[in-house]
Protein backbone atom coordinates (compact mmCIF):
# COMPACT_ATOMS: atom_id res chain seq x y z
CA UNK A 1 -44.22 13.59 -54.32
CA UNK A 2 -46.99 11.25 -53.49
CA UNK A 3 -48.14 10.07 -50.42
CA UNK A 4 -49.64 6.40 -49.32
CA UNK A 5 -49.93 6.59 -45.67
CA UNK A 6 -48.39 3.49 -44.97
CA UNK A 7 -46.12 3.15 -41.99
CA UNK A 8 -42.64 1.39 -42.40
CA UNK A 9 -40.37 0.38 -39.62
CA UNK A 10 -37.32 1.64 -41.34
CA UNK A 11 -37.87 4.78 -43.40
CA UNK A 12 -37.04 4.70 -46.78
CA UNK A 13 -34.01 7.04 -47.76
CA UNK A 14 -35.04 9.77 -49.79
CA UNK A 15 -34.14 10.24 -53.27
CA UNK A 16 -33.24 13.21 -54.42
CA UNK A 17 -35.57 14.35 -57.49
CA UNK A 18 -36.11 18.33 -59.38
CA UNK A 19 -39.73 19.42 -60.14
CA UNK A 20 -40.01 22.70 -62.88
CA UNK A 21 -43.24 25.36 -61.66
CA UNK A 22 -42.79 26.76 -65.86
CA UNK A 23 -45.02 30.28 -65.74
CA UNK A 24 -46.16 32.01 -68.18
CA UNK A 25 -48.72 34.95 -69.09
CA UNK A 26 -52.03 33.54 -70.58
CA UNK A 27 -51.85 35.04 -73.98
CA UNK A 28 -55.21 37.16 -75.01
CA UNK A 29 -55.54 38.57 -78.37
CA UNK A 30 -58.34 41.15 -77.30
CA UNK A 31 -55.74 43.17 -75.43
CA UNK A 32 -57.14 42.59 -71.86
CA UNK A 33 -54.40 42.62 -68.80
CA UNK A 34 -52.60 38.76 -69.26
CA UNK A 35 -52.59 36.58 -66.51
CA UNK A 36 -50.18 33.80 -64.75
CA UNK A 37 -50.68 30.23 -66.28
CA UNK A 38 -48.30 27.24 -64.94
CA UNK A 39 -47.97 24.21 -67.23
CA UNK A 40 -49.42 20.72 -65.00
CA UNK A 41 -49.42 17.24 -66.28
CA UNK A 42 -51.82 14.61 -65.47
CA UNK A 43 -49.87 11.51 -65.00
CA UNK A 44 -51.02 8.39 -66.50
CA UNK A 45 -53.11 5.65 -64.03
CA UNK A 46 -50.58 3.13 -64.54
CA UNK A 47 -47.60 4.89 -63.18
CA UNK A 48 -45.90 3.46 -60.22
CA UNK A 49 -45.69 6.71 -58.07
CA UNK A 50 -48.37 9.76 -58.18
CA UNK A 51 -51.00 7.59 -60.66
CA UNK A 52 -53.17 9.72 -62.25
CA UNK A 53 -52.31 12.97 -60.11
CA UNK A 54 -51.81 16.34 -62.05
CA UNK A 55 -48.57 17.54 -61.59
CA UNK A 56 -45.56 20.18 -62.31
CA UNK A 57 -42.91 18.28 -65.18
CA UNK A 58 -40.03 16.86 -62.86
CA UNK A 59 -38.76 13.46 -62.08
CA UNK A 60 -35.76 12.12 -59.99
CA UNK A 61 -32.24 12.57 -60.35
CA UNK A 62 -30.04 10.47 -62.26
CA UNK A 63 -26.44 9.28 -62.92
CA UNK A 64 -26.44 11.53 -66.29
CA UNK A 65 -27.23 14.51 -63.64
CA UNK A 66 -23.65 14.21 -62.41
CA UNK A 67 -22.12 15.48 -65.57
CA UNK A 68 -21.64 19.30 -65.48
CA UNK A 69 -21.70 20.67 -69.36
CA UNK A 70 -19.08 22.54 -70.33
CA UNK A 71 -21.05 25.42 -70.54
CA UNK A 72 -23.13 26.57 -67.83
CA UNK A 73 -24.82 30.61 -67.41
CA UNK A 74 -25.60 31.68 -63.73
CA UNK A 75 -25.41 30.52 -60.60
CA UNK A 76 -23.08 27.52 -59.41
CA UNK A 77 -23.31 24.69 -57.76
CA UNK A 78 -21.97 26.67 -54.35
CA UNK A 79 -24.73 29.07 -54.95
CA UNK A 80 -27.54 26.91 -55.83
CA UNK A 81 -26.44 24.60 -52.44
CA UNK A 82 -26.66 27.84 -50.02
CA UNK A 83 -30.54 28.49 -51.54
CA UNK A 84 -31.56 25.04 -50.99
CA UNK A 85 -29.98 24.49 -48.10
CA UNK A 86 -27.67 21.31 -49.19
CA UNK A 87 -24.27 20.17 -50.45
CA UNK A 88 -23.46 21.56 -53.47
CA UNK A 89 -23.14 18.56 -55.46
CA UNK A 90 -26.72 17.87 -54.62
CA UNK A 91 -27.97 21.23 -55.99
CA UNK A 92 -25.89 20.49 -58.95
CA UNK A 93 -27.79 17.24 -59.57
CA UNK A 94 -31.30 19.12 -58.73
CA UNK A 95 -30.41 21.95 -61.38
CA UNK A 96 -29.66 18.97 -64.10
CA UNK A 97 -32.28 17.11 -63.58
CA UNK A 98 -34.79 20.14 -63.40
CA UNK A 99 -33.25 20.98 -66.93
CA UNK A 100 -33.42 17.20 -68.37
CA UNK A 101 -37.27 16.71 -67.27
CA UNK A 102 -38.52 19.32 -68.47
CA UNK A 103 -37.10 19.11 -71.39
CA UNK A 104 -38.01 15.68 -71.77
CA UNK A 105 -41.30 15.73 -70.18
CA UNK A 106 -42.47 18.48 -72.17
CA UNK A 107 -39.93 20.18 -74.94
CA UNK A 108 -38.44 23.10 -73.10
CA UNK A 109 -35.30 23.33 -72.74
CA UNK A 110 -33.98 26.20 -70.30
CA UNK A 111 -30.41 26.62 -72.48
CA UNK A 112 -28.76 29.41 -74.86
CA UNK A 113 -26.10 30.12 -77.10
CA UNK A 114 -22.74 29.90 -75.41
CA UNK A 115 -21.98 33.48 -76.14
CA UNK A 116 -24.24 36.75 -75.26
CA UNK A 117 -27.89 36.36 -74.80
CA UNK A 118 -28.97 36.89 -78.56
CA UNK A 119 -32.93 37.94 -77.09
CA UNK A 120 -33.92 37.12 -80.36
CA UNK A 121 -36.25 34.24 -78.81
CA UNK A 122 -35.24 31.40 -81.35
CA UNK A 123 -35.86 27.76 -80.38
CA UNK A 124 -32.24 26.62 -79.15
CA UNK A 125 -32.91 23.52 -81.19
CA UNK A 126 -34.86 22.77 -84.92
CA UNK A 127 -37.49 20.38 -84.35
CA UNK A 128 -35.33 17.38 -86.20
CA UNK A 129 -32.35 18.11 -83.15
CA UNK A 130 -34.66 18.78 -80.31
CA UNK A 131 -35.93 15.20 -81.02
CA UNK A 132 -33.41 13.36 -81.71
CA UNK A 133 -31.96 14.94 -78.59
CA UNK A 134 -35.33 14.96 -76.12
CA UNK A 135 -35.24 10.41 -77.71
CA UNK A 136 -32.08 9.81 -76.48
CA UNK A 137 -32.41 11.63 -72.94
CA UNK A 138 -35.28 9.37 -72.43
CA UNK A 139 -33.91 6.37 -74.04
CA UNK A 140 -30.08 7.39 -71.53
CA UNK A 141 -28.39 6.73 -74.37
CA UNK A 142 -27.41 10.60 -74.08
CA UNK A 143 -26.84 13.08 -70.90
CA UNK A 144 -28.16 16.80 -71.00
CA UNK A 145 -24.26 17.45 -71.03
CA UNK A 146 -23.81 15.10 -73.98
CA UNK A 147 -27.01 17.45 -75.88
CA UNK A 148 -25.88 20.59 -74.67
CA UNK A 149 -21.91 20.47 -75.76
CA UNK A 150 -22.75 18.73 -78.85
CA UNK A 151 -25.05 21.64 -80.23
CA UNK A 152 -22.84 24.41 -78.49
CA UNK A 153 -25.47 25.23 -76.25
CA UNK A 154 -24.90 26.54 -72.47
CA UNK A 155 -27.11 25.09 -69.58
CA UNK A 156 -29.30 28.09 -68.39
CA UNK A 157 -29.06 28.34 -65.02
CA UNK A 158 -29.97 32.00 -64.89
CA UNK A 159 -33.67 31.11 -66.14
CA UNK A 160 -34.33 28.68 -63.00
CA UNK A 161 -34.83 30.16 -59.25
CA UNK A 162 -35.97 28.29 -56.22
CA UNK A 163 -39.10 28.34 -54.69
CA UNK A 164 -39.20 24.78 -52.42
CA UNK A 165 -37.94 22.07 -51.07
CA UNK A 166 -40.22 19.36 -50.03
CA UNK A 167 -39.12 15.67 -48.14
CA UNK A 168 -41.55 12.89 -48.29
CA UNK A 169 -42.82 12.03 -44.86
CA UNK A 170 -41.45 8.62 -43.48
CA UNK A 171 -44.52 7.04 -43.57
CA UNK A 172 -44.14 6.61 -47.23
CA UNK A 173 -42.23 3.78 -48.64
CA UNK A 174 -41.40 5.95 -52.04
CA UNK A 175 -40.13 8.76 -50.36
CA UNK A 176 -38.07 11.79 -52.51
CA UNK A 177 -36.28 14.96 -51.74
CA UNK A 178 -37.28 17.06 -54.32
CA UNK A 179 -36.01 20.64 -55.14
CA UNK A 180 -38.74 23.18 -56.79
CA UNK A 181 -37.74 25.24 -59.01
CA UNK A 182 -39.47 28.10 -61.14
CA UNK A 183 -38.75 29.41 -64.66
CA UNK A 184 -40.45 31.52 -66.90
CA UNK A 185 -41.00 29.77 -70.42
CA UNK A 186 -38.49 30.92 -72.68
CA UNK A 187 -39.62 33.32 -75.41
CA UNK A 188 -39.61 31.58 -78.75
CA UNK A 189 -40.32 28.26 -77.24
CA UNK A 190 -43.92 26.51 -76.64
CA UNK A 191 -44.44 23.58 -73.85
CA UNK A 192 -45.97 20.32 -75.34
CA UNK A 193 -47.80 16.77 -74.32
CA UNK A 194 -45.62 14.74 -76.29
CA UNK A 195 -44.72 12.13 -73.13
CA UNK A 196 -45.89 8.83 -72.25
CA UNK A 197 -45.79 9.50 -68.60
CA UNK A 198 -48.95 11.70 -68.68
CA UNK A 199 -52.39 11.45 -70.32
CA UNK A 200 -52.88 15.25 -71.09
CA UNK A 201 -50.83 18.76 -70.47
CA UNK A 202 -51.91 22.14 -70.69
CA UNK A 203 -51.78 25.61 -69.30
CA UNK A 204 -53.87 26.55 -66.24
CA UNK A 205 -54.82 29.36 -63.81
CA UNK A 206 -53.74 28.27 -60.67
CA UNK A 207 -56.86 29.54 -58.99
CA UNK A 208 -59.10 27.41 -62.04
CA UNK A 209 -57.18 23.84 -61.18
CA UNK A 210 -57.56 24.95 -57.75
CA UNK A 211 -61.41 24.50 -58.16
CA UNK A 212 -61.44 21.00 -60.32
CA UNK A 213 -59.07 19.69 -57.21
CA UNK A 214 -61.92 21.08 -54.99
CA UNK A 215 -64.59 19.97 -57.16
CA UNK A 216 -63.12 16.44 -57.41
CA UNK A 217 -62.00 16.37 -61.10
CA UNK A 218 -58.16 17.07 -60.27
CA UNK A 219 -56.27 15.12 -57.76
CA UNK A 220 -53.24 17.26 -56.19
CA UNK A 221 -50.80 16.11 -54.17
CA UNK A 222 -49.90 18.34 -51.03
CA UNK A 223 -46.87 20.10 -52.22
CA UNK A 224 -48.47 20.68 -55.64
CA UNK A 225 -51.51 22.26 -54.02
CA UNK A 226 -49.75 24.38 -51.59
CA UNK A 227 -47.81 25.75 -54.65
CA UNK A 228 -50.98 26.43 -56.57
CA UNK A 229 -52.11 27.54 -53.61
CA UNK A 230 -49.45 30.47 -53.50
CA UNK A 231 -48.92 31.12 -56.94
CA UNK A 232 -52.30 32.61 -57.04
CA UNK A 233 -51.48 35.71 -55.49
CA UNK A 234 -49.24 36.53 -58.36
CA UNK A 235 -50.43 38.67 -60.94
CA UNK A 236 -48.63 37.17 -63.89
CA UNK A 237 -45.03 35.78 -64.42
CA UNK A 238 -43.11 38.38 -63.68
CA UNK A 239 -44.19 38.98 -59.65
CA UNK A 240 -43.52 35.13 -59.40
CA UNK A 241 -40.06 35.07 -61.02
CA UNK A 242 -39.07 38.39 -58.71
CA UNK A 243 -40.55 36.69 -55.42
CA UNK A 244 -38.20 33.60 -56.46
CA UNK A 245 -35.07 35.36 -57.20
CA UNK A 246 -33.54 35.49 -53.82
CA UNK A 247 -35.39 32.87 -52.03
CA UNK A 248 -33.50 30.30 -50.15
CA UNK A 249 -35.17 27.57 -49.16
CA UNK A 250 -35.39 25.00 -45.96
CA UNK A 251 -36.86 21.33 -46.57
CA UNK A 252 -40.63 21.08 -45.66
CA UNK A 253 -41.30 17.86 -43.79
CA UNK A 254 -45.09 16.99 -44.15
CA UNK A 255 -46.12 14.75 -41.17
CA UNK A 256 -49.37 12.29 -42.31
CA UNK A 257 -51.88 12.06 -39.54
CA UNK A 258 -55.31 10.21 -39.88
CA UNK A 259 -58.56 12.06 -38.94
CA UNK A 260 -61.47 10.03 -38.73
CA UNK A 261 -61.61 8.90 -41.99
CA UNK A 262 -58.65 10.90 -43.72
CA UNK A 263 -55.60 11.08 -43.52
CA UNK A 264 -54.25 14.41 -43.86
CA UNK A 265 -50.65 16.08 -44.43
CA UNK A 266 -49.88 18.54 -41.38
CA UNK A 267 -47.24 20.81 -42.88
CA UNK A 268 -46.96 23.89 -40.52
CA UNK A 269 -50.51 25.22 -39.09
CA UNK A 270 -52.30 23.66 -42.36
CA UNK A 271 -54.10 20.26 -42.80
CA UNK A 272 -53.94 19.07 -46.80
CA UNK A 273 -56.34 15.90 -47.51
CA UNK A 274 -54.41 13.82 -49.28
CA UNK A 275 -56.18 12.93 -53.07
């Protein structure tokens, strides 16, 4: 979500979109205590919405997000629509479309054998099938269900948990209603940069992007900050998965209100300067 502070007569209707918070523990060879790391993307100047803002992978939901795979571990649609407080058929599209992104936007995919979790923490795919597969999601001339029956795989809902919902304010004239989700990267699997929509990707402390927002040389949008903001209170991935695993969630509505020279986000009792 980005916001423009402009002010439309007629609000724009939402559209519904799935961003991934992927955690993991900052590997340290000399033994000391690991720490939480999220994977953030810093999206390319040219893009149409959040230019050059460092993000969580995610994106909006699409037709292809309508087609349940055959195969599908965890929570349902019923399930996932009671934690984020909406129909089930829009969690359903939320839950595909967190799994497509991220997979797209930067190689994970959050899927399994169809049978019995193996724990063996294989890649799900070689590297000639995960491309082939991660080209044609981006290309739609495939749908995760398309990738996921075709290799035998099952759709992962078990990895995913809620931690937000957040609705553009209706200011905006690119507004989304975007779903938050966190997972824990799969073992056996390693998060990439290989997409066009962002000029680098890498692993961070919350509290260390936190600063180079602060210090100017990270832009954050509101709901990404206030994430960051939580997430480091959280020792490592596991306290974050646990405090997401029976969350349900309520939209946040973000009002934009100028001060002075800023314009801020009012969401609650906090003020966020907008980037």
């Amino acid at each position: 979500m980005g916001y423009v502070a402009r002010v439309n007569t007629i609000p724009a209707v939402p559209r519904p979109a799935a961003t991934v918070i992927l955690v993991r523990d900052r590997p340290d060879p000399s033994g000391e205590r690991p720490s939480l790391q999220v994977f953030l993307q810093r999206r390319v100047p040219t893009m149409a919405f959040a230019a050059g803002m460092t993000v969580f992978p995610g994106g909006a939901v699409d037709a292809g997000d309508s087609i349940v795979p055959a195969r599908t571990r965890g929570p349902g649609a019923a399930e996932w629509g009671r934690r984020f407080s909406c129909e089930p058929g829009q969690a359903a599209g939320y839950l595909h479309a967190a799994v497509r992104e991220t997979f797209e936007e930067c190689g994970v995919l959050l899927a399994g054998p169809a049978g019995p979790p193996s724990g063996a923490g294989e890649p799900v795919l070689d590297d000639a099938a995960a491309h082939a597969a991660r080209t044609g999601l981006i290309e739609r001339t495939r749908t995760l269900a398309g990738v996921l029956d075709d290799a035998g795989l099952a759709l992962r809902a078990d990895l995913l948990h809620p931690w937000a919902r957040w609705i553009t304010p209706e200011q905006e004239p690119r507004r989304y209603d975007a779903a938050f989700f966190v997972a824990a990267l799969p073992a056996g699997q390693a998060a990439d940069a290989r997409t066009t929509e962002a000029v680098e990707a890498r692993w961070w402390r919350p509290a260390d992007i936190l600063r180079e927002h602060a210090g100017g040389a990270a832009r954050l949008m509101p709901p990404t900050w206030l994430t960051l903001t939580e997430l480091a209170g959280f020792e490592d991935a596991a306290a974050v998965v646990a405090a997401a695993a029976d969350r349900v969630v309520t939209p946040v509505r973000p009002t934009l209100v100028r001060k002075g020279e800023r314009t801020v986000a009012v969401v609650g009792d906090r003020e966020i300067t907008l980037p």
